[in-house]
C-alpha atoms as a PDB file:
ATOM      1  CA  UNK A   1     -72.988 -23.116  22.065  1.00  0.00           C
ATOM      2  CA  UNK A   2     -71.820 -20.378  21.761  1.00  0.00           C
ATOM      3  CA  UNK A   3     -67.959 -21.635  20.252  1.00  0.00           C
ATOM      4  CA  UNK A   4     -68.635 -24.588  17.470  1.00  0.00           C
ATOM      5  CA  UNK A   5     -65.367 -26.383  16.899  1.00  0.00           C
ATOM      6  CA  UNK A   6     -65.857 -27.141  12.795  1.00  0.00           C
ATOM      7  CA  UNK A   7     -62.817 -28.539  10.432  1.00  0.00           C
ATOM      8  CA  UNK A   8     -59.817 -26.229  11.183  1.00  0.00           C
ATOM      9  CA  UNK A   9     -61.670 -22.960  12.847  1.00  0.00           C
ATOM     10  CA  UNK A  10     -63.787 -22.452  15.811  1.00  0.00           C
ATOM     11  CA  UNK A  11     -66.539 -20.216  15.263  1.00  0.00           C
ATOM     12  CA  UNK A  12     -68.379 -17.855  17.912  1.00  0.00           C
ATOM     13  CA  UNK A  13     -72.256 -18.045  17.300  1.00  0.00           C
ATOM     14  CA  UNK A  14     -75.163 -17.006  19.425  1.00  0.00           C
ATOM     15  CA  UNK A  15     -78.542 -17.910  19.005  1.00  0.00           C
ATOM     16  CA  UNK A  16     -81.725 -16.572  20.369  1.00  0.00           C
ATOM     17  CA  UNK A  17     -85.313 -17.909  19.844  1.00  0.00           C
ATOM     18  CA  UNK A  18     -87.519 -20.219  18.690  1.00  0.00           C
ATOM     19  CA  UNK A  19     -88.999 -21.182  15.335  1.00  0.00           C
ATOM     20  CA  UNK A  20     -87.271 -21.442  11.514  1.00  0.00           C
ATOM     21  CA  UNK A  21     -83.925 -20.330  11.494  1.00  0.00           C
ATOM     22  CA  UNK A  22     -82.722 -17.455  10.680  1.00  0.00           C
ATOM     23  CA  UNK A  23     -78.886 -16.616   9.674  1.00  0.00           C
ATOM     24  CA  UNK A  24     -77.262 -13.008  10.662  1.00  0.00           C
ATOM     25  CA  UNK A  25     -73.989 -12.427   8.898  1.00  0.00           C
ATOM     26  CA  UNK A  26     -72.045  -9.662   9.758  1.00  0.00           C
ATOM     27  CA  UNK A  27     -69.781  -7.482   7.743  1.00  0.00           C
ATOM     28  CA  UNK A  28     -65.766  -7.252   7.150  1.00  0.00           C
ATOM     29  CA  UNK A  29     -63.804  -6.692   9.979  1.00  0.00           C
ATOM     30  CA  UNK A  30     -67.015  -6.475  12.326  1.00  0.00           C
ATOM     31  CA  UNK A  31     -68.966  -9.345  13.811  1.00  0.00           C
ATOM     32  CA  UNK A  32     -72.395 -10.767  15.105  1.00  0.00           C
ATOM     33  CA  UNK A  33     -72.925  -7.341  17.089  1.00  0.00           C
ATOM     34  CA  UNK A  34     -73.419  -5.842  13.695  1.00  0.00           C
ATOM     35  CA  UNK A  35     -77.094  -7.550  14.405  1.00  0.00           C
ATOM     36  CA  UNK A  36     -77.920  -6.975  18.465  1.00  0.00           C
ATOM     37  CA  UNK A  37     -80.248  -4.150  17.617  1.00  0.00           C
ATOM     38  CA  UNK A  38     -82.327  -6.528  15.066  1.00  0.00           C
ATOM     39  CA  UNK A  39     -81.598  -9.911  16.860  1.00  0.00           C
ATOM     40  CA  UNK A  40     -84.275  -9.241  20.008  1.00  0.00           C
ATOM     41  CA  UNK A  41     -87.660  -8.523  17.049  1.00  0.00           C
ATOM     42  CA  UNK A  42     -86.781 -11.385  14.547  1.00  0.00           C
ATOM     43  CA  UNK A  43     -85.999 -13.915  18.028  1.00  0.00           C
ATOM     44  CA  UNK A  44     -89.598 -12.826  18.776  1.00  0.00           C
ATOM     45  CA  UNK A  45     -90.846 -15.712  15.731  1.00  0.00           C
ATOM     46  CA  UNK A  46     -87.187 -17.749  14.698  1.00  0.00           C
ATOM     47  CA  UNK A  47     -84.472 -19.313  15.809  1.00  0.00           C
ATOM     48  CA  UNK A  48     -81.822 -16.096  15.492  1.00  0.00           C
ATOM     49  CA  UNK A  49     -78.369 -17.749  14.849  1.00  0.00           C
ATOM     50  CA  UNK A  50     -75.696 -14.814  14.570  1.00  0.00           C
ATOM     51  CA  UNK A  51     -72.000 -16.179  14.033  1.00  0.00           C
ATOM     52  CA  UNK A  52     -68.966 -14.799  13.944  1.00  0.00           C
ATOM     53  CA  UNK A  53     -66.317 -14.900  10.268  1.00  0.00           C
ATOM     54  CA  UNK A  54     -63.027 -16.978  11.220  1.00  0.00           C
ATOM     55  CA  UNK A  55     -60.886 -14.552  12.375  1.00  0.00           C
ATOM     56  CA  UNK A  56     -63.340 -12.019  13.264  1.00  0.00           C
ATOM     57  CA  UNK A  57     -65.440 -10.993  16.695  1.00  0.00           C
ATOM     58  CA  UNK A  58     -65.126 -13.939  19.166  1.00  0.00           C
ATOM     59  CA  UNK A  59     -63.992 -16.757  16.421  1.00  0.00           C
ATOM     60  CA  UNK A  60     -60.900 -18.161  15.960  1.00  0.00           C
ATOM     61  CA  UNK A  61     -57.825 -16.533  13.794  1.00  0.00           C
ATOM     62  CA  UNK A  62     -56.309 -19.864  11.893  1.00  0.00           C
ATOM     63  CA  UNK A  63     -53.114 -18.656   9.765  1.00  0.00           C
ATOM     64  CA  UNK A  64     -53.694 -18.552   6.150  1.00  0.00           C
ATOM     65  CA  UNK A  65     -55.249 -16.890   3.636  1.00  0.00           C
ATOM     66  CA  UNK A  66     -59.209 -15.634   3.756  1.00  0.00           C
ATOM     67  CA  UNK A  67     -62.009 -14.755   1.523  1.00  0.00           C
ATOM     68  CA  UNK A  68     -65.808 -15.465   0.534  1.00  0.00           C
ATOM     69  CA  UNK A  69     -65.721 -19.278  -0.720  1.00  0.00           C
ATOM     70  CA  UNK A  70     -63.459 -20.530   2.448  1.00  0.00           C
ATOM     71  CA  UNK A  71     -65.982 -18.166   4.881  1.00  0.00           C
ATOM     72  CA  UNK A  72     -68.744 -19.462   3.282  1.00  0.00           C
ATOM     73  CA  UNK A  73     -67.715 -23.230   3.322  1.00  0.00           C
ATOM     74  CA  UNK A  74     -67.203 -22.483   7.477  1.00  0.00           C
ATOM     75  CA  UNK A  75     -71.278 -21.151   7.449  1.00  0.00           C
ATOM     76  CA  UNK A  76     -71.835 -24.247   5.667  1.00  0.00           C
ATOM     77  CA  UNK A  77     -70.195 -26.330   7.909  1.00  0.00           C
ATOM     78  CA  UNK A  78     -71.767 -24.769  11.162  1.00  0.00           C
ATOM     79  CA  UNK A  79     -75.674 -25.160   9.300  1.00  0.00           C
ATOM     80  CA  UNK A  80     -74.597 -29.058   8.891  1.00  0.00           C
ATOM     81  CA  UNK A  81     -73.048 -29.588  12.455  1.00  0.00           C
ATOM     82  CA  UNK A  82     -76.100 -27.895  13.666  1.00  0.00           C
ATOM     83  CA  UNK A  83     -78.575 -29.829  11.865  1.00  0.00           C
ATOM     84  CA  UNK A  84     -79.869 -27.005  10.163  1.00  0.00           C
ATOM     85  CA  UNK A  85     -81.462 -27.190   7.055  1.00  0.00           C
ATOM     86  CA  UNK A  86     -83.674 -24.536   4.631  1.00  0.00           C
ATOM     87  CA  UNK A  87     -82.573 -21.515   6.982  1.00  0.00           C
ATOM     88  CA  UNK A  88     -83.260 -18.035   6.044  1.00  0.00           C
ATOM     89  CA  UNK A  89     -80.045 -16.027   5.321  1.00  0.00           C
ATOM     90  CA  UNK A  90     -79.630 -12.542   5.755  1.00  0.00           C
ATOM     91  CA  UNK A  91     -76.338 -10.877   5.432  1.00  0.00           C
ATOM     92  CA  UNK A  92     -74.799  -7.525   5.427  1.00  0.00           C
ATOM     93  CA  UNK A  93     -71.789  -6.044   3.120  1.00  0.00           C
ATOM     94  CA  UNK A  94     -69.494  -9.132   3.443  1.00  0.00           C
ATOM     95  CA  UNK A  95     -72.274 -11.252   5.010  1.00  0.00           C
ATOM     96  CA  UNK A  96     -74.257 -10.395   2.173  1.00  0.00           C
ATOM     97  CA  UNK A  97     -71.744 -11.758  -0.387  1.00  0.00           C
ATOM     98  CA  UNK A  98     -71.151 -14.589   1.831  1.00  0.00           C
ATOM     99  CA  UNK A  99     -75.180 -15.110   1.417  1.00  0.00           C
ATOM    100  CA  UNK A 100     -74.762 -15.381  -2.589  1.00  0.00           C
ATOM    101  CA  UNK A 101     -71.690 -17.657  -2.713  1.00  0.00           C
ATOM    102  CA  UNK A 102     -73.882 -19.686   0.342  1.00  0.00           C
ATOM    103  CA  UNK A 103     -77.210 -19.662  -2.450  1.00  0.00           C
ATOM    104  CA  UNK A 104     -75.247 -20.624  -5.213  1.00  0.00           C
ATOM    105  CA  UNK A 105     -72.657 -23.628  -3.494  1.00  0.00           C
ATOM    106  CA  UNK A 106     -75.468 -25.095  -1.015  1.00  0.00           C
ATOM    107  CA  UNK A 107     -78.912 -24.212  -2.612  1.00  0.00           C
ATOM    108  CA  UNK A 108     -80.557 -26.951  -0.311  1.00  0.00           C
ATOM    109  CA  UNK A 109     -79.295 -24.489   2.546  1.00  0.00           C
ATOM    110  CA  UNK A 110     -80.587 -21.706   1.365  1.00  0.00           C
ATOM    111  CA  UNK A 111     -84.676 -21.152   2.098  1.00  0.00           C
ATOM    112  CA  UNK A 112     -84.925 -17.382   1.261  1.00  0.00           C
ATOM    113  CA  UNK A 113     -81.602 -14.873   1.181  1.00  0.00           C
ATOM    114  CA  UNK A 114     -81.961 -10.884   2.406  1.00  0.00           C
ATOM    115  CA  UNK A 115     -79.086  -8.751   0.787  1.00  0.00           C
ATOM    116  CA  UNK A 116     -78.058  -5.566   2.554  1.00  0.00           C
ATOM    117  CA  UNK A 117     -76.039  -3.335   0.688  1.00  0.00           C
ATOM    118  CA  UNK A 118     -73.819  -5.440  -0.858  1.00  0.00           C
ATOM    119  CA  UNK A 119     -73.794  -7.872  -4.154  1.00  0.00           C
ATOM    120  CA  UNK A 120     -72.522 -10.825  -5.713  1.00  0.00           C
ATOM    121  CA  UNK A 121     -69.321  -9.142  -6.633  1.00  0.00           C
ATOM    122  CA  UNK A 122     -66.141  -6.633  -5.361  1.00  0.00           C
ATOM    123  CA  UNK A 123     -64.231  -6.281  -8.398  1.00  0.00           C
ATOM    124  CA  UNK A 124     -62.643  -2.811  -9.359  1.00  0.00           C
ATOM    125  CA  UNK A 125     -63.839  -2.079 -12.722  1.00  0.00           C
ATOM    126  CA  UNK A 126     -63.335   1.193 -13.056  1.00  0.00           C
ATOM    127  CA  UNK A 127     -60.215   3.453 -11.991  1.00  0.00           C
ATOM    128  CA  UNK A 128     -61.766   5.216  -9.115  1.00  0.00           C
ATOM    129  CA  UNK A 129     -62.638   1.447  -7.421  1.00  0.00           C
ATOM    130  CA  UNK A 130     -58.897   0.552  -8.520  1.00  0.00           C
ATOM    131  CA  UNK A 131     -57.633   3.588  -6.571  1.00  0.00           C
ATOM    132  CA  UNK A 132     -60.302   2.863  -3.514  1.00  0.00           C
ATOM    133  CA  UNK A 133     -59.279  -0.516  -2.945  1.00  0.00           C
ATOM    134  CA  UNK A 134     -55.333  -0.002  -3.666  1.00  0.00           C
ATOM    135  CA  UNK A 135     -55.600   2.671  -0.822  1.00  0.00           C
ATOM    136  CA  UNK A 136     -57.678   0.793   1.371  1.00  0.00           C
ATOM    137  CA  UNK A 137     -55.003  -1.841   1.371  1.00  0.00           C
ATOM    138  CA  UNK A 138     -52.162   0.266   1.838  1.00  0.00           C
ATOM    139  CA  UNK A 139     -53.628   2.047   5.090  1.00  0.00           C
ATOM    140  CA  UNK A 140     -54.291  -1.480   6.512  1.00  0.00           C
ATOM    141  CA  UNK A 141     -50.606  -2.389   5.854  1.00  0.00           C
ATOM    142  CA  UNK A 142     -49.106   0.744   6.838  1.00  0.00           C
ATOM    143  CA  UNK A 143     -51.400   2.111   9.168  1.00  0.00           C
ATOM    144  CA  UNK A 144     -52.889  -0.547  10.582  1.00  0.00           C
ATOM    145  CA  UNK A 145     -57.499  -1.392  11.618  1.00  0.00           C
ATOM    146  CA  UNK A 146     -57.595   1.462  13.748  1.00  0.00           C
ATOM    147  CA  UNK A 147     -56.759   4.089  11.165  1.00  0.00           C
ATOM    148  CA  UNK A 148     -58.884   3.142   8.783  1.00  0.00           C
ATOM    149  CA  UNK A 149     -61.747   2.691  11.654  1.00  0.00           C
ATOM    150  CA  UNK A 150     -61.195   6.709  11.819  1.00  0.00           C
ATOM    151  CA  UNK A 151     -61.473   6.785   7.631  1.00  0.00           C
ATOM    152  CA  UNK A 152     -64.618   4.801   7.833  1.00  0.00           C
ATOM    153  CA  UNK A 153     -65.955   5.701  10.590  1.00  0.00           C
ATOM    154  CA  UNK A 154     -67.227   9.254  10.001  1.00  0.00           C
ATOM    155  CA  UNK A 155     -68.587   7.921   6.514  1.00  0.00           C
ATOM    156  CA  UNK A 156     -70.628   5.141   7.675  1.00  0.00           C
ATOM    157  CA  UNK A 157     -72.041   7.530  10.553  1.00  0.00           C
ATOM    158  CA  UNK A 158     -72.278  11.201   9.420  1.00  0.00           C
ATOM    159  CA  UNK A 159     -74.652  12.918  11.573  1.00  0.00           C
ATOM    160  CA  UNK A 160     -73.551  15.035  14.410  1.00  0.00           C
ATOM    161  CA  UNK A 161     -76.028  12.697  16.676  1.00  0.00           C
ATOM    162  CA  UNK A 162     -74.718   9.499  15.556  1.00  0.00           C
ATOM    163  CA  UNK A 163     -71.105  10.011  17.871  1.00  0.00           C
ATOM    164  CA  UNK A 164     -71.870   6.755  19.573  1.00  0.00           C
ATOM    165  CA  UNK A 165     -72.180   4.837  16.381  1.00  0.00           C
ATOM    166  CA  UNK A 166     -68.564   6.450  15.043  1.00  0.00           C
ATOM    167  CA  UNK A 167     -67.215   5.469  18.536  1.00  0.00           C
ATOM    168  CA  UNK A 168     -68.546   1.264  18.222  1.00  0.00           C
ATOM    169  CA  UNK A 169     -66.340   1.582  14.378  1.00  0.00           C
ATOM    170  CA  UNK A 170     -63.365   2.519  16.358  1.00  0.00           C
ATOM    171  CA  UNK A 171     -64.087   0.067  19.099  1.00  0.00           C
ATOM    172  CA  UNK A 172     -64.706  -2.949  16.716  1.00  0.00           C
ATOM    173  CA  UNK A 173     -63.041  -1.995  13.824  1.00  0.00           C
ATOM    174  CA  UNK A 174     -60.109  -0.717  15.163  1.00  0.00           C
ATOM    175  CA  UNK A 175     -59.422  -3.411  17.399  1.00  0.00           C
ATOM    176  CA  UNK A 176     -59.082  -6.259  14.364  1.00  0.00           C
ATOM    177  CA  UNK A 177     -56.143  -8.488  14.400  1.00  0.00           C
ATOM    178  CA  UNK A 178     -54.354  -6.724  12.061  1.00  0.00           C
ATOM    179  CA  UNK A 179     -52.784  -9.645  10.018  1.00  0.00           C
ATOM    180  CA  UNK A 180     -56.429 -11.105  10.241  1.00  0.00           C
ATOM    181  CA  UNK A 181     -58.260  -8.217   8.594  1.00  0.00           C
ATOM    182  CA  UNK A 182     -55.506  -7.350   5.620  1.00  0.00           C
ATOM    183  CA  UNK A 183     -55.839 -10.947   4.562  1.00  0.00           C
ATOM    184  CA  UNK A 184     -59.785 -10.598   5.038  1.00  0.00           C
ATOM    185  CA  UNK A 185     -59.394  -7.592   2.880  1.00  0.00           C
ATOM    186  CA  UNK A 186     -57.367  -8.882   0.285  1.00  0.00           C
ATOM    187  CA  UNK A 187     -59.729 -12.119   0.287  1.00  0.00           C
ATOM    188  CA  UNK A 188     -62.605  -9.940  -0.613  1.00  0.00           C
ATOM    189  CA  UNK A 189     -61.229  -8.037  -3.691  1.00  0.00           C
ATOM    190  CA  UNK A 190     -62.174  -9.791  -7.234  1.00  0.00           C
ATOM    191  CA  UNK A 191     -64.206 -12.180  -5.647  1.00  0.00           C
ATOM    192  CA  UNK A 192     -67.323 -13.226  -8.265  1.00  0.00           C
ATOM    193  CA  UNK A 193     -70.463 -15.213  -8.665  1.00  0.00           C
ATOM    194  CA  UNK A 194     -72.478 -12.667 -10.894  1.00  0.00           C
ATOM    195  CA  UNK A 195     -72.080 -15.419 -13.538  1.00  0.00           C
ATOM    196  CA  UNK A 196     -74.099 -17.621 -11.557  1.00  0.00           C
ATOM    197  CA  UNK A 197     -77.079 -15.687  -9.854  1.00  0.00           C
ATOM    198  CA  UNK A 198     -79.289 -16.875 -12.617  1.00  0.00           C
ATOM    199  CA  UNK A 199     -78.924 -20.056 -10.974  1.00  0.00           C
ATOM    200  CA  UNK A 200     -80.608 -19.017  -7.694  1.00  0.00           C
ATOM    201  CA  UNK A 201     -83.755 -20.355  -7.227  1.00  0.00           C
ATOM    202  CA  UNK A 202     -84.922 -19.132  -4.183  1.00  0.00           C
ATOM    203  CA  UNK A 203     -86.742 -15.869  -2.603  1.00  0.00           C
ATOM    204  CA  UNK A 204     -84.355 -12.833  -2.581  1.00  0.00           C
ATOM    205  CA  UNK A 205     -84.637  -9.450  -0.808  1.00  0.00           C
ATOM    206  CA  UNK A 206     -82.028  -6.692  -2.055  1.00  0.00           C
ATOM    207  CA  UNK A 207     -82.297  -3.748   0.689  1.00  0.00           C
ATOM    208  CA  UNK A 208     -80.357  -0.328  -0.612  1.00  0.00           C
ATOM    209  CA  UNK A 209     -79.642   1.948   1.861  1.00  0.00           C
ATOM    210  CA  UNK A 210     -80.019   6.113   0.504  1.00  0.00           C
ATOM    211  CA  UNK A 211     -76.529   6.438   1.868  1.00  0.00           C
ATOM    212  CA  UNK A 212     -74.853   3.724   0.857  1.00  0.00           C
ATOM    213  CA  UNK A 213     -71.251   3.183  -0.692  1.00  0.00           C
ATOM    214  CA  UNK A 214     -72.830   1.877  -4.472  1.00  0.00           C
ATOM    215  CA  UNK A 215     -76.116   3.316  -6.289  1.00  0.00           C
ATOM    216  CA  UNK A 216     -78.954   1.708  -6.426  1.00  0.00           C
ATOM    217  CA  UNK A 217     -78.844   1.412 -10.043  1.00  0.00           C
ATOM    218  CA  UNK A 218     -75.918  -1.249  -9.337  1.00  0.00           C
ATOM    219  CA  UNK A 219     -78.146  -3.271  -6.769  1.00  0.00           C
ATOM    220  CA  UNK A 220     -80.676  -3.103  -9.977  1.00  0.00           C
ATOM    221  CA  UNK A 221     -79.018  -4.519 -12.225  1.00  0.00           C
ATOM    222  CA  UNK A 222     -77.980  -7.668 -10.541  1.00  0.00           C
ATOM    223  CA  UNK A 223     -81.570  -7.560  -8.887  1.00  0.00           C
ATOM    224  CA  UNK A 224     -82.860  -7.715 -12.709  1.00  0.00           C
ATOM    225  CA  UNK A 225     -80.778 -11.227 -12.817  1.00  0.00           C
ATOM    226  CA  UNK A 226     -82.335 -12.775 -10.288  1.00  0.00           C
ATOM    227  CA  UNK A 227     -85.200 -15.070 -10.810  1.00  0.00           C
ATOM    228  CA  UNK A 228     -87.070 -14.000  -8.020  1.00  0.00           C
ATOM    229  CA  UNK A 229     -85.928 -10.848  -6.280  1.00  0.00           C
ATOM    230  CA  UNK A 230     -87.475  -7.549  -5.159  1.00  0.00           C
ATOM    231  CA  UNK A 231     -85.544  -4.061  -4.339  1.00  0.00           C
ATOM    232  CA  UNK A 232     -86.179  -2.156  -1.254  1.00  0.00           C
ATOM    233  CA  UNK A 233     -84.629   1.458   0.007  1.00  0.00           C
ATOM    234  CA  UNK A 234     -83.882   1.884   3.310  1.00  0.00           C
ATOM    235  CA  UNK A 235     -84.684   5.672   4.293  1.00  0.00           C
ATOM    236  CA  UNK A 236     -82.416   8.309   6.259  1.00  0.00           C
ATOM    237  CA  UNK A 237     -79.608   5.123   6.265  1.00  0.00           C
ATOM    238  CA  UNK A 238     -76.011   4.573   5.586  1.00  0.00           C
ATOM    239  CA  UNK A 239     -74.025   1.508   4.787  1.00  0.00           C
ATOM    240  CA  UNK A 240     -74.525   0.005   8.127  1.00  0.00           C
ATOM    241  CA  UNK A 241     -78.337  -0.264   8.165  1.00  0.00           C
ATOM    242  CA  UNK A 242     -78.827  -2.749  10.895  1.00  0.00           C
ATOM    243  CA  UNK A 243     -76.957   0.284  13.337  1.00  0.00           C
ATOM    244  CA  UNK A 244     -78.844   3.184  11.987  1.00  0.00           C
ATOM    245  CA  UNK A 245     -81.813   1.916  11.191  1.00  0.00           C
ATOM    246  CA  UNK A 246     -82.709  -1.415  13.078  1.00  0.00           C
ATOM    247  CA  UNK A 247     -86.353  -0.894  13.509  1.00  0.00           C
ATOM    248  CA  UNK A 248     -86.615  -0.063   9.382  1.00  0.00           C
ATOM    249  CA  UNK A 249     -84.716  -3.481   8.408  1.00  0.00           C
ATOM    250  CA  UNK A 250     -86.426  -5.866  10.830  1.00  0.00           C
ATOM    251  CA  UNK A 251     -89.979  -4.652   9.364  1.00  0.00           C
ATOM    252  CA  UNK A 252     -88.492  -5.421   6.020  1.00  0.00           C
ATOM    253  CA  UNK A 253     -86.996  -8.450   6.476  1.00  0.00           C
ATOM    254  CA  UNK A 254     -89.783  -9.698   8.899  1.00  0.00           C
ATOM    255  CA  UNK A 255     -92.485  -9.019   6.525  1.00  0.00           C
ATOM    256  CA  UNK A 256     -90.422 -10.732   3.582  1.00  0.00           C
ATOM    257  CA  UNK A 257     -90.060 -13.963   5.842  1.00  0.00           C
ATOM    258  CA  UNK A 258     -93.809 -13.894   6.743  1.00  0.00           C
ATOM    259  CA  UNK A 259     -94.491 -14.057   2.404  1.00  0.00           C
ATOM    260  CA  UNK A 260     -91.709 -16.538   1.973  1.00  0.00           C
ATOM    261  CA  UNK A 261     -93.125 -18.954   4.684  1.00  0.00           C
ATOM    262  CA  UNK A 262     -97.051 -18.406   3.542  1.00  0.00           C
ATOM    263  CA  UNK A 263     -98.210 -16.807   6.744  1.00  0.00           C
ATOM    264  CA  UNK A 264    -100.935 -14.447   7.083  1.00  0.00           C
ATOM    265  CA  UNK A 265    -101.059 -11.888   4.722  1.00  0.00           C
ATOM    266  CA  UNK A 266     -98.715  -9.005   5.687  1.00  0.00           C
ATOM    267  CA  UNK A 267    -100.374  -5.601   6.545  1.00  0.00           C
ATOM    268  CA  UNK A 268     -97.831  -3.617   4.812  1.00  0.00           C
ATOM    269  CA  UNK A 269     -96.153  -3.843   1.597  1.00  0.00           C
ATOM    270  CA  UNK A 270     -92.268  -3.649   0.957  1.00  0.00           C
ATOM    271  CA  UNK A 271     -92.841  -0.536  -1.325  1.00  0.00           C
END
């Protein structure tokens, strides 16, 4: 490609390898590079397709406002222009919830889905979440991406080792159109489609990393939904699993495609 022009946005997408597809979608105000450490091992047996959100990475920035269902629809459109059909999706955080609006508005799109910490909903119900995502909002309109690239940057990343990591949030985070990523933001919060996950029909794969921002008894109990869907920890990992532990969340996600597409048995299970 690597730019698609679609209906009203260009969108950035690399691709790597042969074989079924496989789609990477990256988090909020991050892009496709969210996946480079787990892109080369998957590439090894699919077609790795890794694009970037309107308005994020190497896309386009069209005015107006954002959110799941309009991101989505874009995905959508770039599977169709592409030819793609039954491609396994795999998303992270806001590429995750992008994954279950993707399941539930284009089924025939959807062969398997891979959830990494995230879930089909970001809605505040409880005052601490009110407070979280009232401040987050307010730093982004006050402050500005690269503050709160310094706010989330030491959380994703805690370890005294992991400086390099903390330093890529500040280079990618901090360096969002500003406009662009409030109005991501904003497009994120209250956004729904719990009342529909019954409706999935396809393989799911809900990976919980020990660190991450919400339990694991929250990833449960939309996991316990799902008509076919397993739960997975990620050890010794934090929100950004595919950064701190790439080699952990290709095994999981490779062995889960091998069961999905009936190849040989796999040697290990997903515990």
């Amino acid at each position: 490609m690597p730019m698609l022009p679609l209906d009203g946005v260009s969108l950035h997408c690399d691709t790597a390898g042969d074989g079924t597809p496989v789609l990477l979608l990256h988090g909020l105000g991050s892009s496709g590079k969210d996946w480079e450490l787990v892109t080369p091992r998957l590439a090894k047996r699919h077609r790795v397709l890794v694009p970037d959100a309107r308005g994020h990475g190497r896309s386009e920035t069209p005015a107006g406002k954002y959110g799941v269902p309009l991101f989505t629809r874009d995905i959508a459109a770039l599977c169709d222009a592409l030819g793609l059909g039954r491609v396994h999706v795999v998303g992270l955080s806001m590429g995750g919830m992008m994954g279950f609006q993707l399941a539930v508005d284009r089924p025939d799109l959807v062969r398997s889905l891979v959830i990494v910490n995230s879930g089909p909903e970001l809605k505040a119900r409880t005052l601490r979440r009110k407070f979280d995502f009232a401040l987050r909002l307010v730093v982004l309109r006050l402050l500005g991406p690269m503050r709160m690239a310094r706010i989330l940057a030491p959380r994703l990343f805690p370890k005294p080792e992991q400086a390099d990591l903390r330093q890529r949030v500040l280079d990618t985070l901090g360096h969002n159109d500003p406009g662009a990523y409030l109005r991501a933001t904003r497009g994120l919060l209250g956004w729904s489609v719990l009342e529909r996950v019954k409706d999935i029909t396809c393989p799911v794969l809900v990976l919980h990393s020990e660190r991450d921002y919400t339990p694991l008894s929250e990833k449960q109990a939309y996991v316990d939904l799902l008509r076919d869907a397993r739960l997975q920890v990620l050890s010794d990992s934090g929100h950004a699993a595919p950064l701190d532990q790439p080699e952990q969340l290709a095994e999981a996600v490779e062995t889960f495609l091998r069961e999905v597409e009936g190849a040989a048995p796999a040697t290990r299970g997903l515990g």
